[in-house]
N, C-alpha and C. Protein backbone atom coordinates (compact mmCIF):
# COMPACT_ATOMS: atom_id res chain seq x y z
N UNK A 1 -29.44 -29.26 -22.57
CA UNK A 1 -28.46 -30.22 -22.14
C UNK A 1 -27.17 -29.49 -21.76
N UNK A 2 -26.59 -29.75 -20.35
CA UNK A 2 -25.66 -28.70 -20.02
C UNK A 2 -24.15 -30.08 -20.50
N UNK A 3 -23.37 -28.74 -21.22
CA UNK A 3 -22.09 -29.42 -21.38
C UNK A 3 -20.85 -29.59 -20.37
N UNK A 4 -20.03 -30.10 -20.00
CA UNK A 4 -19.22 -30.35 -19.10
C UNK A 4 -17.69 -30.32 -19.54
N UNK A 5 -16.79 -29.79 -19.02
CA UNK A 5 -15.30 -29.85 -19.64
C UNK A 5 -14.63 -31.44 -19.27
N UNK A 6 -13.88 -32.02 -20.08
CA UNK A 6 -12.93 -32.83 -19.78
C UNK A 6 -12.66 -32.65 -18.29
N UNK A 7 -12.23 -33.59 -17.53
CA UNK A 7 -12.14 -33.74 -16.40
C UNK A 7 -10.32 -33.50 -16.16
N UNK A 8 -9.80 -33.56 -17.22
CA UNK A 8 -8.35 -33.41 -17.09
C UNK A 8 -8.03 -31.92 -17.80
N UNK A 9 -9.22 -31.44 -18.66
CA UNK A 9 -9.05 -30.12 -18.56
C UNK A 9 -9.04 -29.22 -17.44
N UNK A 10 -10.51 -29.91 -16.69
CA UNK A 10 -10.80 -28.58 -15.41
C UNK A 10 -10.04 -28.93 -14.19
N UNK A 11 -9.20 -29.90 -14.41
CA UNK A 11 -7.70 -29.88 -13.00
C UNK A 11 -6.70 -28.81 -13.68
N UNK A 12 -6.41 -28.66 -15.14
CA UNK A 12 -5.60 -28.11 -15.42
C UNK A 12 -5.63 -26.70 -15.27
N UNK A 13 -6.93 -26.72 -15.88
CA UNK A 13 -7.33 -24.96 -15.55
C UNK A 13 -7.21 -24.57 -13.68
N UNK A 14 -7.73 -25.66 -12.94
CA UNK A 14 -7.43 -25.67 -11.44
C UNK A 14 -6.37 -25.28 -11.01
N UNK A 15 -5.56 -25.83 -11.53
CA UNK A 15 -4.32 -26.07 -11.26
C UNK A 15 -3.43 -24.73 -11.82
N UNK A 16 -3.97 -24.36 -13.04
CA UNK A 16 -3.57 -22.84 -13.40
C UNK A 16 -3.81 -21.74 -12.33
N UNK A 17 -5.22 -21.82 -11.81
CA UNK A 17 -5.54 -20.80 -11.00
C UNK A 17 -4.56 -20.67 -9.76
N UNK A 18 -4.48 -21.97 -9.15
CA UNK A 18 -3.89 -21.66 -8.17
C UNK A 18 -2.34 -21.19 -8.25
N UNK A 19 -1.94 -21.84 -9.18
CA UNK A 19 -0.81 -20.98 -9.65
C UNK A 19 -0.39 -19.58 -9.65
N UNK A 20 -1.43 -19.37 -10.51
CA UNK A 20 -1.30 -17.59 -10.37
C UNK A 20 -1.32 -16.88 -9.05
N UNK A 21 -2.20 -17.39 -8.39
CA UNK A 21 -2.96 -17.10 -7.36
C UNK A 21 -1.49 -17.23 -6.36
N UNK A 22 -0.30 -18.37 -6.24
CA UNK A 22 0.46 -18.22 -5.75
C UNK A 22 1.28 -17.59 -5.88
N UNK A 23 1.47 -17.31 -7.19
CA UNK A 23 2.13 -16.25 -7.93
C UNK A 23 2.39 -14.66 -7.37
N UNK A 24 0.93 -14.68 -7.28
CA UNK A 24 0.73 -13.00 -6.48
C UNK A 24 0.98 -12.76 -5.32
N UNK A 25 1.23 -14.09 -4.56
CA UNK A 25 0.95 -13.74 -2.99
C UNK A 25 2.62 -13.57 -3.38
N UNK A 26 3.85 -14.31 -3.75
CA UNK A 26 4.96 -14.14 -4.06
C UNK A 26 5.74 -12.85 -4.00
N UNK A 27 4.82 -12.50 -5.41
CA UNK A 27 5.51 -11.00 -5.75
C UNK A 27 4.85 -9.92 -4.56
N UNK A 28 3.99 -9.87 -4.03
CA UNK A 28 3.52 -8.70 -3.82
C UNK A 28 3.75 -9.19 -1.83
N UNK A 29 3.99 -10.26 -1.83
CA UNK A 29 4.26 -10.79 -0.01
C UNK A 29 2.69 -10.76 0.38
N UNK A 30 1.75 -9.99 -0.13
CA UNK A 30 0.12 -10.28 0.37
C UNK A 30 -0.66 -11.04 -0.45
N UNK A 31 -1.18 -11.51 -0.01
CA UNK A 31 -2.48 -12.37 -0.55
C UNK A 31 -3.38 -11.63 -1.17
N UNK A 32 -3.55 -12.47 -2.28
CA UNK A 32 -4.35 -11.74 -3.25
C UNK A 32 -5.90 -11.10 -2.81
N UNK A 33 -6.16 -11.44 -1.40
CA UNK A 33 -7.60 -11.20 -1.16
C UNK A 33 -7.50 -10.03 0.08
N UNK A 34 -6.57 -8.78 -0.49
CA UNK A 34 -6.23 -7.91 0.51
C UNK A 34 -7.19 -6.78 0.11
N UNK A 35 -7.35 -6.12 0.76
CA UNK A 35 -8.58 -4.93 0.73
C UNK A 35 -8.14 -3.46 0.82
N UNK A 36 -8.53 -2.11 0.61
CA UNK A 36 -7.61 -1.33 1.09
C UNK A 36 -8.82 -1.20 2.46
N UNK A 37 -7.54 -0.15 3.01
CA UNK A 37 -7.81 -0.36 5.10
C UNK A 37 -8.13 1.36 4.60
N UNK A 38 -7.55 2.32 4.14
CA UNK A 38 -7.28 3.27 4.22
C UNK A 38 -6.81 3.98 2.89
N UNK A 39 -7.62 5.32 2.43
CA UNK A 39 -7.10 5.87 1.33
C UNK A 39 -7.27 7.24 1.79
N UNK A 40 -6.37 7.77 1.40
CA UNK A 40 -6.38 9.52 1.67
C UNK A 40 -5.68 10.38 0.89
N UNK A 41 -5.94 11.52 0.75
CA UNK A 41 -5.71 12.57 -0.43
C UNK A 41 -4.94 13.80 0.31
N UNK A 42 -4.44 14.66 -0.30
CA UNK A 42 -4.31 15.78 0.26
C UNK A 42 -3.34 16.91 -0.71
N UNK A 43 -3.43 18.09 -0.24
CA UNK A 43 -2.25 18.96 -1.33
C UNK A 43 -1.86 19.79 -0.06
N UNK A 44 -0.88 19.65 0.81
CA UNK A 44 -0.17 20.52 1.84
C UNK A 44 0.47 21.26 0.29
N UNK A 45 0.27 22.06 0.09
CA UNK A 45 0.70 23.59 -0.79
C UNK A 45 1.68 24.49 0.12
N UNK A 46 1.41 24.29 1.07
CA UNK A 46 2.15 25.26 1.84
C UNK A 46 2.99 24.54 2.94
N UNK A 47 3.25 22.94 2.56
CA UNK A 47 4.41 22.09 3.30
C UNK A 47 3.29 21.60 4.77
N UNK A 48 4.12 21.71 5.78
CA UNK A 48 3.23 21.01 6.56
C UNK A 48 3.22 19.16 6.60
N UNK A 49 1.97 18.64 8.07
CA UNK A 49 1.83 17.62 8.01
C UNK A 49 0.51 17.28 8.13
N UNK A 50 0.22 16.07 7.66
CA UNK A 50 -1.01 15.33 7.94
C UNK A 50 -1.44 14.23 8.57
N UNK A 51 -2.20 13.68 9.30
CA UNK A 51 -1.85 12.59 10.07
C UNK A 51 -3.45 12.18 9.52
N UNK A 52 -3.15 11.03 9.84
CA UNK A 52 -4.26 9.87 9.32
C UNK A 52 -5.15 9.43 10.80
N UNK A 53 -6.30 8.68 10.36
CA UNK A 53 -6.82 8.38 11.63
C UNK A 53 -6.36 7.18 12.06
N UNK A 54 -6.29 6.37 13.05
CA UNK A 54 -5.50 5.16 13.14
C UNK A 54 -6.78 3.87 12.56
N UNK A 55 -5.68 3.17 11.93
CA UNK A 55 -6.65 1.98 11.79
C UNK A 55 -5.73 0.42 11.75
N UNK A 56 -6.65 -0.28 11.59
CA UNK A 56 -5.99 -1.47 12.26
C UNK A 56 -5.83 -2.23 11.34
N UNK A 57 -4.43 -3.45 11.15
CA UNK A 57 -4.11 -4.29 10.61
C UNK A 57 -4.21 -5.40 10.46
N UNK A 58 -4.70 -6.73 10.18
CA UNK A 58 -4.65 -7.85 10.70
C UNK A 58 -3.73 -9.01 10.50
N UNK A 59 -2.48 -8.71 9.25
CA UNK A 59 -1.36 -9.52 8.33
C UNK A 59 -0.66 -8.71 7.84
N UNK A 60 0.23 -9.24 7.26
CA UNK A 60 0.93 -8.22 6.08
C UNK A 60 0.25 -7.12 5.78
N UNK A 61 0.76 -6.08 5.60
CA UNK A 61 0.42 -4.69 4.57
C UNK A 61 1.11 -4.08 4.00
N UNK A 62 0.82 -2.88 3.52
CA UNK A 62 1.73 -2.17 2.63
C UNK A 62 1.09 -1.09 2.20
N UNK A 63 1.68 0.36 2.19
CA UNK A 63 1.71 1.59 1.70
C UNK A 63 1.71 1.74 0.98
N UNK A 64 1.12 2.24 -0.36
CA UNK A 64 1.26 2.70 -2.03
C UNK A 64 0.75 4.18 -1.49
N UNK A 65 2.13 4.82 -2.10
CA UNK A 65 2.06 6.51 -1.90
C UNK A 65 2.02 7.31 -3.44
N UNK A 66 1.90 8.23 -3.64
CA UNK A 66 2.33 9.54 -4.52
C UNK A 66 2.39 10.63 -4.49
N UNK A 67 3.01 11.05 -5.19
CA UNK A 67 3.03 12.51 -5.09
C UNK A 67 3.42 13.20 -6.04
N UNK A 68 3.01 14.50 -7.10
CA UNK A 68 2.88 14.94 -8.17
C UNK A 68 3.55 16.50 -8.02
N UNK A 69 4.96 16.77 -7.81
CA UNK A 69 5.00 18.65 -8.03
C UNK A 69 5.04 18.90 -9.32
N UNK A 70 4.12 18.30 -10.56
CA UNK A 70 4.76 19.07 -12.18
C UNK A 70 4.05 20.36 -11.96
N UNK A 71 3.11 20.43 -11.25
CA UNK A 71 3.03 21.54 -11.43
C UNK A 71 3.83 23.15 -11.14
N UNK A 72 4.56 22.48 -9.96
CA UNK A 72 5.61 23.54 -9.96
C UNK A 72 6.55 23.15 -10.47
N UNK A 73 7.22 22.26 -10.91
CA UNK A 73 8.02 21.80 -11.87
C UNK A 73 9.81 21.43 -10.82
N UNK A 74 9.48 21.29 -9.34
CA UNK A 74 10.36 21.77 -8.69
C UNK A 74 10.45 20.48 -7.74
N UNK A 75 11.76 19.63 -7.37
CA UNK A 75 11.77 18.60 -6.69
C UNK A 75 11.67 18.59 -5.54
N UNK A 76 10.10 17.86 -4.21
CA UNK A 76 9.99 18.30 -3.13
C UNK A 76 10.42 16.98 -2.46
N UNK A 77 10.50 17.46 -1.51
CA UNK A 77 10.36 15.66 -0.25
C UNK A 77 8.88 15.41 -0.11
N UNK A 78 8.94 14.07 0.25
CA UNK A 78 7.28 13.35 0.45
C UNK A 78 8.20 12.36 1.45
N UNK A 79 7.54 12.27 2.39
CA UNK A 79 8.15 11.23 3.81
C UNK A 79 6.45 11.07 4.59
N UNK A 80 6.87 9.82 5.05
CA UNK A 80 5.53 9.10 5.64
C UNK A 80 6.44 8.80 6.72
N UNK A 81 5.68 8.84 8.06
CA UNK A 81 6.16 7.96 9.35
C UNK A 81 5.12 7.40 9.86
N UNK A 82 5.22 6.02 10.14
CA UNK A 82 4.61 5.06 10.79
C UNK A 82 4.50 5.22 12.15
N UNK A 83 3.64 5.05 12.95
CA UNK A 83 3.48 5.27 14.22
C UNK A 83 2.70 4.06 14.96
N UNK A 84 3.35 2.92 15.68
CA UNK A 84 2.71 1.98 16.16
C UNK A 84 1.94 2.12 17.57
N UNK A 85 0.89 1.96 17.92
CA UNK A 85 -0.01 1.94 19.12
C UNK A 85 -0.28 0.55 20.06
N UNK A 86 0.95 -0.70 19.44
CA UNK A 86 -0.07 -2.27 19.82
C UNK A 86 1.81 -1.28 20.86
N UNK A 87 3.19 -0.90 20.67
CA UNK A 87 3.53 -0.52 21.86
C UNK A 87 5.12 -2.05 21.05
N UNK A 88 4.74 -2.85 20.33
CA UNK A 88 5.22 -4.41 19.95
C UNK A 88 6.21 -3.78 18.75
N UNK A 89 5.89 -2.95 17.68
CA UNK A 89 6.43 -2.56 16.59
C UNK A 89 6.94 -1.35 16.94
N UNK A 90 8.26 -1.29 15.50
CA UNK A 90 8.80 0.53 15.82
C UNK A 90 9.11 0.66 14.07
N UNK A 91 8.17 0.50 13.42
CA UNK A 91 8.18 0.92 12.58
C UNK A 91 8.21 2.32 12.08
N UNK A 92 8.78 3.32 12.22
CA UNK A 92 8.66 4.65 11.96
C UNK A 92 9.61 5.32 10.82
N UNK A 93 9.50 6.46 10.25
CA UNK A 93 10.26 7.03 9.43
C UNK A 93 10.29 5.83 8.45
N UNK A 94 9.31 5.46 7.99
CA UNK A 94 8.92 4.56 6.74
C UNK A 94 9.51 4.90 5.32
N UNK A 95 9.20 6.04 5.02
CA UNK A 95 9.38 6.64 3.44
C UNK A 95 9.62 7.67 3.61
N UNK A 96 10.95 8.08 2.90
CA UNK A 96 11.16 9.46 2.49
C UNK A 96 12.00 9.65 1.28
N UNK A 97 11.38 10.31 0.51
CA UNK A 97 11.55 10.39 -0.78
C UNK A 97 11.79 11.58 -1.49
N UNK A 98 12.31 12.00 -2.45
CA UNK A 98 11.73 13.23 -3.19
C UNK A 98 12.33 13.46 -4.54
N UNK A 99 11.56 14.21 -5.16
CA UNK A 99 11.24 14.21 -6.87
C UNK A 99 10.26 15.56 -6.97
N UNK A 100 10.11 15.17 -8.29
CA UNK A 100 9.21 15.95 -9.05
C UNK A 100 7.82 15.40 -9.25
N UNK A 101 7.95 13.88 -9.80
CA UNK A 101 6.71 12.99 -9.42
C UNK A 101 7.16 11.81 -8.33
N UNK A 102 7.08 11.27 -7.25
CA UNK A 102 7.10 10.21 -6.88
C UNK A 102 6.31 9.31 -6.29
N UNK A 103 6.13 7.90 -6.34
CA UNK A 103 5.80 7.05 -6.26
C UNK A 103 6.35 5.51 -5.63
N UNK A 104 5.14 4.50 -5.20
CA UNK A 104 5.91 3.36 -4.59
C UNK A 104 5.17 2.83 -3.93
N UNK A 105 5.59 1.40 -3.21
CA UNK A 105 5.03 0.70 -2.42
C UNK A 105 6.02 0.32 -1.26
N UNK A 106 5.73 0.98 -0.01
CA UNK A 106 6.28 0.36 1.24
C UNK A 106 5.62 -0.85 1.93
N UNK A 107 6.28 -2.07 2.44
CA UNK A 107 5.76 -3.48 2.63
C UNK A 107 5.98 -3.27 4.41
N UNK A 108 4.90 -3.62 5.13
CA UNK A 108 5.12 -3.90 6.60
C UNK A 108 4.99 -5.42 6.75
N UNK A 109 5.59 -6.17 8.17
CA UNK A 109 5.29 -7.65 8.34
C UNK A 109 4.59 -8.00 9.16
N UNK A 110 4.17 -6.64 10.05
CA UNK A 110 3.66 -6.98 11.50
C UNK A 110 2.11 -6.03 11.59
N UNK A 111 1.18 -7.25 11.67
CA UNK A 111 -0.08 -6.46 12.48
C UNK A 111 0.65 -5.91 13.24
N UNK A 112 -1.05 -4.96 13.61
CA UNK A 112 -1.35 -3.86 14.57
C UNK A 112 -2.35 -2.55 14.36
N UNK A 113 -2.11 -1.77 15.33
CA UNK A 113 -2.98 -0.64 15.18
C UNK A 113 -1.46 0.63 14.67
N UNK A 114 -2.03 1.46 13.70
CA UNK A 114 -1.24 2.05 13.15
C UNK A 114 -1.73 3.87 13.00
N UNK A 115 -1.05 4.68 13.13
CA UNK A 115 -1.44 5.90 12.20
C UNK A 115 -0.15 6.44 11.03
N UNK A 116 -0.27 6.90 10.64
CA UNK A 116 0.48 8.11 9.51
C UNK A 116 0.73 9.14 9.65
N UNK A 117 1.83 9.43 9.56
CA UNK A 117 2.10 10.99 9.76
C UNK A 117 2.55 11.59 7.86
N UNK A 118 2.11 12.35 7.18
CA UNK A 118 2.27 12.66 5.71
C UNK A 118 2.97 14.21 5.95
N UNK A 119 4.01 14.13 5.62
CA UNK A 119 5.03 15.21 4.95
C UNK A 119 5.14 15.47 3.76
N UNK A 120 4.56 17.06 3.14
CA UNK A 120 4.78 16.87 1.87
C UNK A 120 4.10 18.38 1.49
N UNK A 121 4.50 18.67 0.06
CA UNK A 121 4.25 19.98 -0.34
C UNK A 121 3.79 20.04 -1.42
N UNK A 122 3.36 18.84 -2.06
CA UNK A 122 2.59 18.61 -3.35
C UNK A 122 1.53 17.99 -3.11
N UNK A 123 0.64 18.02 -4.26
CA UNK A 123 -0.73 16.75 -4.06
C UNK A 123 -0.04 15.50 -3.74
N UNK A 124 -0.99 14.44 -3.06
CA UNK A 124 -0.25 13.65 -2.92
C UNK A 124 -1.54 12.24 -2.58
N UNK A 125 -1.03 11.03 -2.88
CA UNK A 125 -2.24 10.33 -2.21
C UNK A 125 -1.64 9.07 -1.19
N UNK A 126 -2.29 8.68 -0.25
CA UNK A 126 -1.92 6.95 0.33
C UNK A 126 -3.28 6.16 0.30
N UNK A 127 -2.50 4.88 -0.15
CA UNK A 127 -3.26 4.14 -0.21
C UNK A 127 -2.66 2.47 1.10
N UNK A 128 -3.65 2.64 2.22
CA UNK A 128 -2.91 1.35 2.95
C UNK A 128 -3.99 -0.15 2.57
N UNK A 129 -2.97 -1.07 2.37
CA UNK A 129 -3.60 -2.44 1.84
C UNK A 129 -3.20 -3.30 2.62
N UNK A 130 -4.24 -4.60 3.35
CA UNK A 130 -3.96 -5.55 4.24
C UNK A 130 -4.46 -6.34 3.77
């Protein structure tokens, strides 16, 4: 015999979900059902740049970067530039940062087709989310 919740429970719990659920799109400006587009690694040790392959956007996104010098114990720059291809956006010179460890999330508003340009002299990672 299958049991069933109160009917004024399972609006409430409903009604919780979507809550949250609005909650996130709030704080974070994306919808909770965002995917990553793009993840990449790298250790320029010897400075330098890296460029990403281009990939495409379809809403909101956003950059989550890092970058780790403890091992040299010594504060470097980490800078990302955005590079738009739709020709519509000029998003560029996105992030530039520097530390010993740093970290973060850069927010874009505008589809499109995009690449990365990565500056940096420590390990480092990006992560792009749409």
């Amino acid at each position: 015999m299958k049991k069933f919740l109160p009917a004024s429970l399972t609006l409430a719990l409903a009604a919780s979900v979507l809550s949250l659920h609005r909650d996130v799109i709030h704080a974070t400006g994306l919808a909770a059902s965002t995917h990553v587009v793009l993840t990449l690694t790298g250790s320029n040790t010897h400075g330098g740049a890296t460029s990403t392959k281009k990939f495409h956007v379809s809403r909101k996104w956003q950059v989550q970067y890092t970058q780790n010098c403890s091992s040299i114990g010594v504060q470097q720059p980490f800078a990302v530039s955005v590079y738009d291809f739709t020709g519509s956006n000029d998003e560029a010179a996105a992030i530039n940062v520097s530390g010993i460890k740093v970290h973060g999330t850069h927010h874009f508003s505008h589809p499109g087709t995009y690449k990365l340009l990565i500056s940096a002299s420590c390990p480092w990672q990006i992560r792009v989310r749409g």
